[in-house]
Structures are given as structure tokens and as C-alpha cells.
Protein backbone atom coordinates (compact mmCIF):
# COMPACT_ATOMS: atom_id res chain seq x y z
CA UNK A 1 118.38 113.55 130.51
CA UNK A 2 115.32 112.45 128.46
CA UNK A 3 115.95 108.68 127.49
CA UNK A 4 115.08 107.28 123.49
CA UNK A 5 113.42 104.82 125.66
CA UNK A 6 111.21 107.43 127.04
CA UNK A 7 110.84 109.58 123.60
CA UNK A 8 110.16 106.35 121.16
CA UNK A 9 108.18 104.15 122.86
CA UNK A 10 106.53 101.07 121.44
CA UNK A 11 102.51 101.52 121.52
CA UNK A 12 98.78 101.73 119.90
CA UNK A 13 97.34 104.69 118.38
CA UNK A 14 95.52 106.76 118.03
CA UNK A 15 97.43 108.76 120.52
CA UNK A 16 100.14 108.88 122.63
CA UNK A 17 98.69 112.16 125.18
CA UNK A 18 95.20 110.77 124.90
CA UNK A 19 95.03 107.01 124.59
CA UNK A 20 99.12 105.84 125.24
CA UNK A 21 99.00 108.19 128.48
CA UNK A 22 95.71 107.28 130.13
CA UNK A 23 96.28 103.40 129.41
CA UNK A 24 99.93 104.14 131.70
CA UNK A 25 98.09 106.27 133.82
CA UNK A 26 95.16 103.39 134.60
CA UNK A 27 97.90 100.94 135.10
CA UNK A 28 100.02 102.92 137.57
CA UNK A 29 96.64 103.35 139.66
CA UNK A 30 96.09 99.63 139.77
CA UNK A 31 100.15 99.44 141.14
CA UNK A 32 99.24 102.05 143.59
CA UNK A 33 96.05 100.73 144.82
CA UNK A 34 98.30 97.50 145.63
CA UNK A 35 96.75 95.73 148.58
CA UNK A 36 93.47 97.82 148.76
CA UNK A 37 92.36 96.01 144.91
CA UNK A 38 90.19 92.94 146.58
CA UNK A 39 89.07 95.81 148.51
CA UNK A 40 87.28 98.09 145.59
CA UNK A 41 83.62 98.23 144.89
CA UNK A 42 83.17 100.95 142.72
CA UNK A 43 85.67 103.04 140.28
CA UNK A 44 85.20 106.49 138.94
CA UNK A 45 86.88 107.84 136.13
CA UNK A 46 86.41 111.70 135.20
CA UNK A 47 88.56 112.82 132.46
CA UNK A 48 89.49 117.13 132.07
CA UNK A 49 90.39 119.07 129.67
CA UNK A 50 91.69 118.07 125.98
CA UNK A 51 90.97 114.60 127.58
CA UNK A 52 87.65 115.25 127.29
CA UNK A 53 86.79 117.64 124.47
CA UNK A 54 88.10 115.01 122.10
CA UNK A 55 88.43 111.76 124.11
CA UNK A 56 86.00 110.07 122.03
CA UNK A 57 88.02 110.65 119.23
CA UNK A 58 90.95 109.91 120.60
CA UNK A 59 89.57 106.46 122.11
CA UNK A 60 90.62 108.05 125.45
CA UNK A 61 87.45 106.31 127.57
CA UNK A 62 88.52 102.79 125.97
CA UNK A 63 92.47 103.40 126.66
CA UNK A 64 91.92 103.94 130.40
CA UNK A 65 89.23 100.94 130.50
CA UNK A 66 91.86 98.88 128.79
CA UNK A 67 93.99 99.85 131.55
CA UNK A 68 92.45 99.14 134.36
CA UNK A 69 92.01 95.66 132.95
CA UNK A 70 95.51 95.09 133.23
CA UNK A 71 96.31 95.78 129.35
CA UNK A 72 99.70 98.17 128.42
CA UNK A 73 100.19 99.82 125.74
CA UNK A 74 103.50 98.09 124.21
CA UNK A 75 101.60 94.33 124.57
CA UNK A 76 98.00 94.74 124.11
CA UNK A 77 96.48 92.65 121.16
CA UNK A 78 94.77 95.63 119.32
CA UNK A 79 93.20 93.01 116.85
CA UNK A 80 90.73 91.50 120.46
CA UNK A 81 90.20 95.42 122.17
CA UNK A 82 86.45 94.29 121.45
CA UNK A 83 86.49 91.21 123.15
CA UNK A 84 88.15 92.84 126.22
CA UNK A 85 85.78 95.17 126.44
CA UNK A 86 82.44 93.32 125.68
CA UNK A 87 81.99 92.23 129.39
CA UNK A 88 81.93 96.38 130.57
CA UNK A 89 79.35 97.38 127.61
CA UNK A 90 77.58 94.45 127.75
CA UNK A 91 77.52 92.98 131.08
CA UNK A 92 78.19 95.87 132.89
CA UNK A 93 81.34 94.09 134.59
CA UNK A 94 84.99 95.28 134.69
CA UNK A 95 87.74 93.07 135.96
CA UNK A 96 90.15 95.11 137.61
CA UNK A 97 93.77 93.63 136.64
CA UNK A 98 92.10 90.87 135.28
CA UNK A 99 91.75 89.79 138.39
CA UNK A 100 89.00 91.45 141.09
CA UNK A 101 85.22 91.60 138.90
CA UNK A 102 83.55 94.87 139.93
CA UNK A 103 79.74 96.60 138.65
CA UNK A 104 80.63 99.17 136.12
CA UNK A 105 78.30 101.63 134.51
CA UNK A 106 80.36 103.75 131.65
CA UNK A 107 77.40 106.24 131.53
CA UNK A 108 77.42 106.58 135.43
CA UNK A 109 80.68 106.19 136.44
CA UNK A 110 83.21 107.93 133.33
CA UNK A 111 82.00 111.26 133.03
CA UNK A 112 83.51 114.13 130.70
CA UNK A 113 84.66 117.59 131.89
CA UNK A 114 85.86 120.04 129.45
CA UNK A 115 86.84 122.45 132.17
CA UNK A 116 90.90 122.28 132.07
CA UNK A 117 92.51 122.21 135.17
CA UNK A 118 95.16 124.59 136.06
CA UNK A 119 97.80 122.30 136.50
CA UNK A 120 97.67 120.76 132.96
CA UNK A 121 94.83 120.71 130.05
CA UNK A 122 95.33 117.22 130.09
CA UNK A 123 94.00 115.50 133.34
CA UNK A 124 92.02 112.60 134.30
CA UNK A 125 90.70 111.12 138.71
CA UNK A 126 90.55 107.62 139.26
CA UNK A 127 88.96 107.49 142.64
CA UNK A 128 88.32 103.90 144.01
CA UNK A 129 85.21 103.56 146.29
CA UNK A 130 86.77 100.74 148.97
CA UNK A 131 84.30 98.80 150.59
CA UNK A 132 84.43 100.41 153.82
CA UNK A 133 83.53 103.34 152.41
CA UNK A 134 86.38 104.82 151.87
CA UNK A 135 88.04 106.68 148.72
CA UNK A 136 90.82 106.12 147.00
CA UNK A 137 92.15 108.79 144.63
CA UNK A 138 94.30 109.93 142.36
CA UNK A 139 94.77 112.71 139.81
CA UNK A 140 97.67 112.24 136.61
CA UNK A 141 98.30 114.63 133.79
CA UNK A 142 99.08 113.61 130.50
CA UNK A 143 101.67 115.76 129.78
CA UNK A 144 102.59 114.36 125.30
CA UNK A 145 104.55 111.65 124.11
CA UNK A 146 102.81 108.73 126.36
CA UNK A 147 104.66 110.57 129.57
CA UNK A 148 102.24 110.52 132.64
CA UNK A 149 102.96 113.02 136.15
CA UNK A 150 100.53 113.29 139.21
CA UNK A 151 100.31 116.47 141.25
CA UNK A 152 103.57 116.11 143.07
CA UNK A 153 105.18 115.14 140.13
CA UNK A 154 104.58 117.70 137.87
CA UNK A 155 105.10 120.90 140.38
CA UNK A 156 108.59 119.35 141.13
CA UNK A 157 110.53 118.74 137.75
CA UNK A 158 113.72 118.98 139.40
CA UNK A 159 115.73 115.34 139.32
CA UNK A 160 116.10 114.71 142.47
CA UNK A 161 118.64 111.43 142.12
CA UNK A 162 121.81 113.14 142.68
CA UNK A 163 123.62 109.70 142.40
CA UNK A 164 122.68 109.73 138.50
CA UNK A 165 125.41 111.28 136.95
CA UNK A 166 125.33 111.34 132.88
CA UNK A 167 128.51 111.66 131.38
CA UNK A 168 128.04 114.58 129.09
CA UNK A 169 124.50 116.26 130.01
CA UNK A 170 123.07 119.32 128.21
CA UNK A 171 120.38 121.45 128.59
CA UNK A 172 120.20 123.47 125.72
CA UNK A 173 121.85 122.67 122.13
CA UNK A 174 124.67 125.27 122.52
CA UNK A 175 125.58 123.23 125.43
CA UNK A 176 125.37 119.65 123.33
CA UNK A 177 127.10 121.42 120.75
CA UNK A 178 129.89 122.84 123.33
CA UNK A 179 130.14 119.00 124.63
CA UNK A 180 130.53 117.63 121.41
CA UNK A 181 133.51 119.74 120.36
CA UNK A 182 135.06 119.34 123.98
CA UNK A 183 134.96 116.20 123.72
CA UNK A 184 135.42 115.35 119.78
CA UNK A 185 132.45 113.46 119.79
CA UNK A 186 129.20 113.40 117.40
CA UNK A 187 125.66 113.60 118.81
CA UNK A 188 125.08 109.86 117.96
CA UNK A 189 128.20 108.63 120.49
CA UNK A 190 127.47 111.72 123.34
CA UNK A 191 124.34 110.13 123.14
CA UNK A 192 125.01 106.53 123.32
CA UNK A 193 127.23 107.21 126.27
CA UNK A 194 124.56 108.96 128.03
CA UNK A 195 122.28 106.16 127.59
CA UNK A 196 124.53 103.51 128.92
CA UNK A 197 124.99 105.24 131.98
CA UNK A 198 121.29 104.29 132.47
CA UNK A 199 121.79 100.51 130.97
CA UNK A 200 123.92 97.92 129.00
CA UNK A 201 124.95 98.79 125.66
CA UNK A 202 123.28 95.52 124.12
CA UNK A 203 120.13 96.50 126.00
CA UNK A 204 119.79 100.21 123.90
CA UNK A 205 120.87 98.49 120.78
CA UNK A 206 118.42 95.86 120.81
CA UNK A 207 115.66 98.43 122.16
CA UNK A 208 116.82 100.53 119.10
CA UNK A 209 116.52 97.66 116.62
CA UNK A 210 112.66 96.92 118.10
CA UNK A 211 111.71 100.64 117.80
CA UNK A 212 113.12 100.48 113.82
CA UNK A 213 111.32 97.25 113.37
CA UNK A 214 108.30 98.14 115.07
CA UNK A 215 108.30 101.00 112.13
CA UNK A 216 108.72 98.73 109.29
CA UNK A 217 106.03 96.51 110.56
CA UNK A 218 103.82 99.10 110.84
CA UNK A 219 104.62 100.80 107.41
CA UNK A 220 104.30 96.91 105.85
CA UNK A 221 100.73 96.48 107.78
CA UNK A 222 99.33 100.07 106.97
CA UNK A 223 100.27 99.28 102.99
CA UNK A 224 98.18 96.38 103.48
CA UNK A 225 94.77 97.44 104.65
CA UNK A 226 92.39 99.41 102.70
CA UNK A 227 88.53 100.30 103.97
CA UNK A 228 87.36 103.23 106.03
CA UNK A 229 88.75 104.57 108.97
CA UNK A 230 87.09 104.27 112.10
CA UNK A 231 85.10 107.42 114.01
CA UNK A 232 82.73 108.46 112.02
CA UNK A 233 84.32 110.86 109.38
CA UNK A 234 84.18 108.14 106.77
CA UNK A 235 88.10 108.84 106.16
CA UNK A 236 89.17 106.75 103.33
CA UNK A 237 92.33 104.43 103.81
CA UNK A 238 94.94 105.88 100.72
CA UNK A 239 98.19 103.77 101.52
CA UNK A 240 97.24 100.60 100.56
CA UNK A 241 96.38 102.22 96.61
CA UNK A 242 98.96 104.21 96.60
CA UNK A 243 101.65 101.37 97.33
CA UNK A 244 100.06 99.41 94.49
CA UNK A 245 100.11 102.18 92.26
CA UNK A 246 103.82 103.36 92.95
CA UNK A 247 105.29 100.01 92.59
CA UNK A 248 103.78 98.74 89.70
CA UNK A 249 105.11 102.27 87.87
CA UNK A 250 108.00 102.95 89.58
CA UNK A 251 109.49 99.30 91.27
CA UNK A 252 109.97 99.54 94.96
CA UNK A 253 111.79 102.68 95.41
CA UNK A 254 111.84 104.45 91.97
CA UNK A 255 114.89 106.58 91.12
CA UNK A 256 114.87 109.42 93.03
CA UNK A 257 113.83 112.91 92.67
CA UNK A 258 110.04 113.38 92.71
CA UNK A 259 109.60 109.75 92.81
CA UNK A 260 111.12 109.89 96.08
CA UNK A 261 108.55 112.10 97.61
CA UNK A 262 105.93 109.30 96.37
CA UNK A 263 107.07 107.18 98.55
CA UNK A 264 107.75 109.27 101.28
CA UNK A 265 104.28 110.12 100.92
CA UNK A 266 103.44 106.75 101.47
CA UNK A 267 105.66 105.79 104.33
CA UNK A 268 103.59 108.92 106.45
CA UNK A 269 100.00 108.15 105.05
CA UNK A 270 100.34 104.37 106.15
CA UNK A 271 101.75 104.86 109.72
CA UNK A 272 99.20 107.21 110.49
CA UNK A 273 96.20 105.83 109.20
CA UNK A 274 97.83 102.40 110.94
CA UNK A 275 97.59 105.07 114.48
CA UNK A 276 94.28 106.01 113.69
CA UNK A 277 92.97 102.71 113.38
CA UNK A 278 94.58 102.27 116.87
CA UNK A 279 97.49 99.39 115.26
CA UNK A 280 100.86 98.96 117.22
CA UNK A 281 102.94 102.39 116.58
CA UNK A 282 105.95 104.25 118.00
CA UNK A 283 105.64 107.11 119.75
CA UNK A 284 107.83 109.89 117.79
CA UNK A 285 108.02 111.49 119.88
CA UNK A 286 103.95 111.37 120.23
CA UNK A 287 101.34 109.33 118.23
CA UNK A 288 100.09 112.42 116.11
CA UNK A 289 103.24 112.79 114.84
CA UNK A 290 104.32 109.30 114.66
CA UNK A 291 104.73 108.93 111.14
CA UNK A 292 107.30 111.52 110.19
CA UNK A 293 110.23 109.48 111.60
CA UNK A 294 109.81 106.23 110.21
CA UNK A 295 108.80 107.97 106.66
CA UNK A 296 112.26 110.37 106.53
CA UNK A 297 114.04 106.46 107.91
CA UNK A 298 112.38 104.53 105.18
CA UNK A 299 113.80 107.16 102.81
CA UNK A 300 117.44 106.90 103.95
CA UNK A 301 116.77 102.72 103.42
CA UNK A 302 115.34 103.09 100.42
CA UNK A 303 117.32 105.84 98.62
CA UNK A 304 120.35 106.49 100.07
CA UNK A 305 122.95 103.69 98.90
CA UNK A 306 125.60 104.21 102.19
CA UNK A 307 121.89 102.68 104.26
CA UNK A 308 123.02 100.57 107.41
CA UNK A 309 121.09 99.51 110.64
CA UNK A 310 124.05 101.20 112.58
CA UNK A 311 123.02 104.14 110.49
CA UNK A 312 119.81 103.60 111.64
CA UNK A 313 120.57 103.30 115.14
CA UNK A 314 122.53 106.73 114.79
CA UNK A 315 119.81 108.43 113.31
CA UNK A 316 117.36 107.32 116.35
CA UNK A 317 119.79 108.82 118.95
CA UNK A 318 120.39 112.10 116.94
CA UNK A 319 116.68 111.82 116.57
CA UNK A 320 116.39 111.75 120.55
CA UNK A 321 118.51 114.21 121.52
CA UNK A 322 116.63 116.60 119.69
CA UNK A 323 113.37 115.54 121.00
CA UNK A 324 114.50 115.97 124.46
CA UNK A 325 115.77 119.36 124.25
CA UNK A 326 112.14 119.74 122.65
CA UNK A 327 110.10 118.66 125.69
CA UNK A 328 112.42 119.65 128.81
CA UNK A 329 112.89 123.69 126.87
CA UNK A 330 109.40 123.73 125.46
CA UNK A 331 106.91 120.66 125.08
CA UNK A 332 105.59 118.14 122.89
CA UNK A 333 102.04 118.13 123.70
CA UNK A 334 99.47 119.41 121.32
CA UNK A 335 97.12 120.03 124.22
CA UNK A 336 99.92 122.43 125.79
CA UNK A 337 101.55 124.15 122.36
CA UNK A 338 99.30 123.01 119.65
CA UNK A 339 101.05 120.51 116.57
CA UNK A 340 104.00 122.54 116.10
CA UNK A 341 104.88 120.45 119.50
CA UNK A 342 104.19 117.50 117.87
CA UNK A 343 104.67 117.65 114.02
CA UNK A 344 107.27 120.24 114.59
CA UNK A 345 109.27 118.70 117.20
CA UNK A 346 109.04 115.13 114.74
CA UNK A 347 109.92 117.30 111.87
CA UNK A 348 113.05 118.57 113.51
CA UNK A 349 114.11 115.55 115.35
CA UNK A 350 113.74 113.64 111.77
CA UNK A 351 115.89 116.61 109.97
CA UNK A 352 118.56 116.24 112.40
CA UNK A 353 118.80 111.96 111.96
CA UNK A 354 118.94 112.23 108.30
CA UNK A 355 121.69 114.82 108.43
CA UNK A 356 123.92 112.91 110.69
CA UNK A 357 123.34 109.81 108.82
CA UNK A 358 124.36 111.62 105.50
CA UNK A 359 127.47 112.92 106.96
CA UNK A 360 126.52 116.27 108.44
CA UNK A 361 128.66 117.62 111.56
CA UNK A 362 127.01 118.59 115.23
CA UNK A 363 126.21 122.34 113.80
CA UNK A 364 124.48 121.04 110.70
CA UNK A 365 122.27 118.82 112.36
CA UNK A 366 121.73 120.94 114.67
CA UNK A 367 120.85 123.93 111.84
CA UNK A 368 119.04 121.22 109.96
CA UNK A 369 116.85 120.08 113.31
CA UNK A 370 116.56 124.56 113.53
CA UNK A 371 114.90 124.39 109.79
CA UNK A 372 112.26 121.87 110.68
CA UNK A 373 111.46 123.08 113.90
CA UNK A 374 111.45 127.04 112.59
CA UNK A 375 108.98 126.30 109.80
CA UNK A 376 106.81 124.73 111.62
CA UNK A 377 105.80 127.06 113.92
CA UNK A 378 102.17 128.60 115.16
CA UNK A 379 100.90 125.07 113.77
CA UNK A 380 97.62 124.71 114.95
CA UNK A 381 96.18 121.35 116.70
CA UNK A 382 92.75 121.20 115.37
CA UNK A 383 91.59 117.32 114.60
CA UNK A 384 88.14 117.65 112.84
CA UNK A 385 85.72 115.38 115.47
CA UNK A 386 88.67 115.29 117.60
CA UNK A 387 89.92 112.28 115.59
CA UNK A 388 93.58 111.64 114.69
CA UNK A 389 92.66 111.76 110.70
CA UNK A 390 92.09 114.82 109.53
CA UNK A 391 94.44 117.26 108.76
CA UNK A 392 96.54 114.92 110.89
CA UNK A 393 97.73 112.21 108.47
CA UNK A 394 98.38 114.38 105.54
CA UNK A 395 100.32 116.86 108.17
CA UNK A 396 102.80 114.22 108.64
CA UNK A 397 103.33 113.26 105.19
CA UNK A 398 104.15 117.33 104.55
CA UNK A 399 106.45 117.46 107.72
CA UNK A 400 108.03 114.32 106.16
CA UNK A 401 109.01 115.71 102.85
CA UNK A 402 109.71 118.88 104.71
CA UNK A 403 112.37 117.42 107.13
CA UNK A 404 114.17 115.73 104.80
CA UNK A 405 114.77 119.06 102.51
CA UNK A 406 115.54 121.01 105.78
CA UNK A 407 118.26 118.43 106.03
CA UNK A 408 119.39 119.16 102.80
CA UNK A 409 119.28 122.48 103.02
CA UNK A 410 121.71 122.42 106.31
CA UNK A 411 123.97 119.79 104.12
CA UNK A 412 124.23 122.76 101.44
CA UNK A 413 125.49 124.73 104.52
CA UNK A 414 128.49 124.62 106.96
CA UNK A 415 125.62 124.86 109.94
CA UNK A 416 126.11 128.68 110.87
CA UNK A 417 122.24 129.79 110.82
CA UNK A 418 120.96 133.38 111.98
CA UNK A 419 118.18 131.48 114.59
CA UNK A 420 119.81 129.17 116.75
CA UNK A 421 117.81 125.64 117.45
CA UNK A 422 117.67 126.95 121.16
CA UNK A 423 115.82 130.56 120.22
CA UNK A 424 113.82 128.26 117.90
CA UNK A 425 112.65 126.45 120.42
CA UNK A 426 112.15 128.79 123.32
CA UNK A 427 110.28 130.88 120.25
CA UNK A 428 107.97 127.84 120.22
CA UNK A 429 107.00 127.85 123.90
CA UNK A 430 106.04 131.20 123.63
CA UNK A 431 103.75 130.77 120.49
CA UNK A 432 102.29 127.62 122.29
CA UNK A 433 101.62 129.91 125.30
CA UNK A 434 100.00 132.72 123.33
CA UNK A 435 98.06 130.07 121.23
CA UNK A 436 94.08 130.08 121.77
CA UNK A 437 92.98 127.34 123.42
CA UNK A 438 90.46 126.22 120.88
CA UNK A 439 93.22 125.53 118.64
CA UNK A 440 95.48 123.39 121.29
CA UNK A 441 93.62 119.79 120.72
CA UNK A 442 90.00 120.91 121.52
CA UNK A 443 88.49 120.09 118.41
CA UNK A 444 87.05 123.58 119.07
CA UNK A 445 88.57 125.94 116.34
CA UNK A 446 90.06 125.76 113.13
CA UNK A 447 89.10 122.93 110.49
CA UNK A 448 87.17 121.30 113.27
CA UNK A 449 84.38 124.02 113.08
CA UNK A 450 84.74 125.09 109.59
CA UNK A 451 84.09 121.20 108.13
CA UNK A 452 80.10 120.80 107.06
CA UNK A 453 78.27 117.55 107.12
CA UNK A 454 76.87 117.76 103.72
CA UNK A 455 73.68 115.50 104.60
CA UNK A 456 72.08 117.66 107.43
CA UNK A 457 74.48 121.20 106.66
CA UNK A 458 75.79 120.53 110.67
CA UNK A 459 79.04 120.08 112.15
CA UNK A 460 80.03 116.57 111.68
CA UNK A 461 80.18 114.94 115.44
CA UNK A 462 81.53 112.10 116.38
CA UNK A 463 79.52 108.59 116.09
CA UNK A 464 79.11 105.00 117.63
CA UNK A 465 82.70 105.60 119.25
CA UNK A 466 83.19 103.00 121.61
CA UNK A 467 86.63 101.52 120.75
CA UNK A 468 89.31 103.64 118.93
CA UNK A 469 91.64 100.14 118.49
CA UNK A 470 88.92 97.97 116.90
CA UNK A 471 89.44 98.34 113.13
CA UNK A 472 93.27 98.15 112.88
């Protein structure tokens, strides 16, 4: 079973495959080198793939430098990424752990391979020169959502812990569905039972409480800040004028209807401009798409009268369970399936939550998590410069307005749908497969090639990148 704690996790834009991934991926290398760090004179860094076609935009080169200085995603300061990373630009000096100063030369020593290897498109080598002479390396895939595998890992997926037994595990949502009624329990409980198999109830309560706080905060903080985005595509901020604008018309939450969608709006545009600044977000299940949940969430607070934080709470777990028969059936990577595994997984997983927490049964989330997922499909991942702005922030404020009327439309039903969520998914996989590459987070098709500089009539490229976090 896929864990909430693994889906939602607590991080920095601007993504959780490019940036959240290689930062994990940096620090496991520093845990495996172990013993052998006084030891290191020189480290390498080659990044493959989607992690190099739009690294720079993704602030993929700074996330794995951040990394190997010790930093993790869910603590880092975003607000000093500059100051950590002044001594490597300027001084040429990189202090491994924050603990063992080594020579570093960014232009020399991270180099950028658009070649995908065969394992996964996104890959990145940290080889360690030892002073003996020796080499010390390892290769980790990306793989969406902030989730890291090496080699080994990711040719055996089978769990091989045959002590860890879940109480009611599924693979596929006829078999949630079939475990639900077996048992006479909702997705919310199957899945709170599952998760305290793995640890104490007050443990995934509180971790559920940080992840919905975590989401406010960032909603607050992305209403707040106005000023152009970092990158180079001169990407306006819009959240902070449109807050102003909706509440001094409409109050804080208006009354309903049209009005409603405002603010929904909102809630998306200011979480992802907040990840593309490279500000503390929650994966959702990945950065690109990490504004759809806490939008449809700020909704239910905001508009729905029977709100709670239980409710909340409920909706996250629904929310999960959804997203992890996502990534084990199909994925959630946009370098792997393009954004229908990202805004399309989000878009279901958030259709499902707000169903539950308006009263739906198992087969109407489930038909309402179908909805999102099915209308969502062939979406194309194709950031313009490889940044996380454009079309990705107004994607999530569509998916956002889009899951909560797929929710409504399985509400207006008794959940008995023609495409099951499973064939939905497995339909996905097989889009994703037969997707061109150029349009799987390559920045090389779609709007990214078809968007004009209109000083010098070129492509616009991107600029001056050398930190992702340092405008948030």
C-alpha cells in the first residue's frame, strides 16, 4: 500500500519529480556514502533525461546542490537558498553535509544529458571521486510525486516485507470497493486502518493536520505576494490582485454559484505560483499539480456549511487512496505519462475527497474520482522554458473547478458509470505510453515551441537560472 505520508508530502516547489526528488536523491547519497564522506575529493553530478531538458527550469541543478549540503526538502529555509549556495557560485566550495568542504566547479562537474535512459526518463549519477582514487557511484530515478528508486529498486517493485500485513489491501478500485462492502466500511476508515498498521493513530492525524495546514499557509502566503515570477518568462503574480479584488466585492467567500469558482480560482493560482517561486508546498500528489487539492479543500471550508477538520482529514485519505491506485496501476509522473499523471491523477483524487466529504458512498466517489481522471486524459506536459508557470498554474485552477463538478456530477448519480475508475486508469497508462516524448516534460513540443519572444521573434529560453527557490 501507498502511504498519504508518501503521496502528500510536505516540500518546496517548483517540483516534486525534478527539484523534491533530486534534493531526496542527493541526501540518500550522502547516507550511503557514510564513512567514505571525509574521504571525497571531487563530486560529479550528471543529470538524464526530463532532468535535464528542463532542469533549469525546474531548479533541478540547485535542488541536488541543496542536497548534498545537507538541506531536505520538508525543512529547508527557501527564504536563505541564496545564501546556501553563494559559497559553490562564488567560491567555488561545496560543503558536503555541511560538514566535509570540497572544490566544486558547476560548469565542470554538473553536466546535462538529454539522452533518457532506458530505465526511466528521469535519472541523475552522483559519483564521488575518493581520495585514493577511487569512485563512488550511484544512479536514482525520479520516478513523480518526490518518490526516488535506484537500479535495483526500480526493476524489483515487488514488496518484499512479507511480515507487513495491511488489514484490507487493494490493488485495483473494484477490489477497494469489494472491501468496503465486505466489510461495511467507507474509504476514509479502510484507509485509516491501513495506515495504522504502519503507525499510531495520533501520529497520521497530526501528520494529516500538518499537510492541511501546510495548505492554508501556503494559500495565505501566495495571496500575499505580488511581483514577477522567477525564470525568465516574466510571468506575472495574479493571486495577490485577485484576493483583493474578490473580497472587497464579494466578502471572504461570496455566496456561492459563480462566485465560488472565483475563489476557487484563487486558491489554485496562489499555490502554484507559491511552487513556482520554489515556497514550502505539498506534494499532491506531485508539485505540478499541487494546487488542485488544497483549492477543491478550501472550497469545502469555505462553502460548504457541514466543514470540519475531521472532514478534512477524511477527504485527505479518500484523496490518497485514489492517488495510490493512480501510481502503483499507472503513474504520476509527467516525465513518464505527460500531466494527465499529474493534473489528472490531482483532479481525480480531489473529486473523490469532496464527494465523500459531502456524503457520497464508496461507488460515487469512486465514479466521481472516474470523471476527473476520464476527462483529463491525453493531457500533454509541455512547460514553456521548462518552467512550472505556464500553462501549468492556470491548468490547476481548470482541474480545480473541474473536480469539484465531477463530484457533483457523481452526487447527481447513484455511482453506476459505463467506464470503471480501473479501465480509466489502465486507459491512462496506455495514452502515457503512446504519448510523444516531446510532450512528456521536455519542454520540446507543444506550447513550449509554439510561444515567440516578441523582442528578437525566437523561442523564449531560459535566463540567469541559478536558484529556482530564491524569490518565494
Amino acid at each position: 500500500m501507498i502511504s498519504v505520508f508518501e503521496l502528500f508530502k510536505i516540500g518546496i516547489g517548483p517540483s516534486s519529480s525534478h527539484t523534491v526528488g533530486p534534493m531526496v536523491a542527493a541526501n540518500r547519497f550522502l547516507a550511503e556514502l557514510a564513512d567514505n564522506l571525509p574521504k571525497v575529493q571531487q563530486i560529479t553530478i550528471q543529470l538524464y533525461g526530463s532532468l535535464s531538458s528542463t532542469g533549469k527550469g525546474h531548479a533541478t541543478d540547485t535542488a541536488v546542490l541543496l542536497g548534498l549540503l545537507g538541506h531536505q526538502p520538508s525543512s529547508i529555509d527557501t527564504t536563505k537558498t541564496d545564501k546556501y549556495l553563494t559559497p559553490i557560485y562564488q567560491d567555488g566550495q561545496l560543503a558536503l553535509n555541511g560538514v566535509h568542504t570540497i572544490s566544486f566547479d558547476a560548469q565542470n562537474h554538473l553536466l546535462w544529458d538529454d539522452t533518457a535512459l532506458p530505465t526511466h526518463p528521469n535519472a541523475l549519477q552522483l559519483t564521488a571521486t575518493l581520495n585514493d582514487g577511487s569512485q563512488f557511484a550511484r544512479t536514482y530515478y525520479s520516478i513523480g510525486g518526490g518518490f526516488i528508486k535506484d537500479e535495483q529498486e526500480i526493476q524489483n517493485t515487488a514488496n518484499t516485507d512479507e511480515s507487513l500485513q495491511f488489514p484490507y489491501d487493494f490493488d485495483s478500485a473494484d477490489e477497494l470497493s469489494a472491501q468496503c462492502q465486505t466489510h461495511q466500511l467507507n474509504i476514509a476508515t479502510l484507509m485509516m486502518a491501513n495506515e495504522t498498521a504502519l503507525r499510531d493513530e495520533t501520529v497520521v492525524t497530526d501528520y494529516l493536520n500538518d499537510v492541511w495546514n501546510t495548505m492554508q499557509a501556503c494559500v495565505a502566503q501566495g495571496c500575499k505576494v505580488d511581483g514577477i515570477l522567477p525564470g525568465g518568462l516574466n510571468v506575472k503574480r495574479r493571486a495577490k490582485a485577485l484576493y483583493e479584488q474578490l473580497s472587497k466585492e464579494y466578502g471572504y467567500s461570496g455566496n456561492g454559484g459563480l462566485l465560488a469558482m472565483d475563489w476557487v480560482n484563487l486558491y489554485a493560482l496562489a499555490v502554484n505560483e507559491e511552487n513556482a517561486a520554489g515556497g514550502r508546498v505539498v506534494t499532491a500528489p506531485t508539485n505540478g499539480a499541487a494546487g488542485i487539492i488544497p483549492a477543491v479543500l478550501h472550497y469545502y471550508r469555505g462553502f460548504i456549511p457541514s466543514f470540519s477538520h475531521q472532514g478534512v482529514r477524511e477527504f485527505l485519505l479518500v484523496a490518497g487512496a485514489i492517488g495510490a491506485l493512480i501510481k502503483q496501476n499507472a503513474s504520476i509522473s509527467g516525465a513518464e505519462v505527460g500531466c494527465q499523471g499529474e493534473v489528472g491523477s490531482a483532479c481525480a483524487m480531489a473529486a473523490a475527497g469532496l464527494a465523500h466529504v459531502l456524503g457520497g458512498s464508496v461507488a460515487q466517489c469512486l465514479n466521481a474520482a472516474e470523471i476527473g481522471l476520464e476527462h483529463n486524459l491525453g493531457l500533454t506536459c509541455d512547460p514553456i522554458a521548462g518552467l512550472v508557470q505556464v500553462p501549468c498554474i492556470e491548468r490547476n485552477a481548470m482541474a480545480s473547478v473541474k473536480a469539484i463538478n465531477a463530484a457533483r456530477l457523481a452526487l447527481r448519480g447513484d455511482g453506476s458509470h459505463h467506464v470503471s475508475l480501473d479501465e480509466a486508469i489502465a486507459t491512462m497508462k496506455e495514452t502515457g505510453i503512446d504519448m510523444m516524448d516531446k510532450y512528456k516534460e521536455t519542454a520540446k513540443g507543444g506550447l513550449a515551441v509554439h510561444v515567440i519572444d516578441a523582442t528578437n521573434n525566437n523561442r523564449i529560453d531560459v535566463v540567469n537560472i541559478k536558484s529556482g527557490f530564491s524569490q518565494c
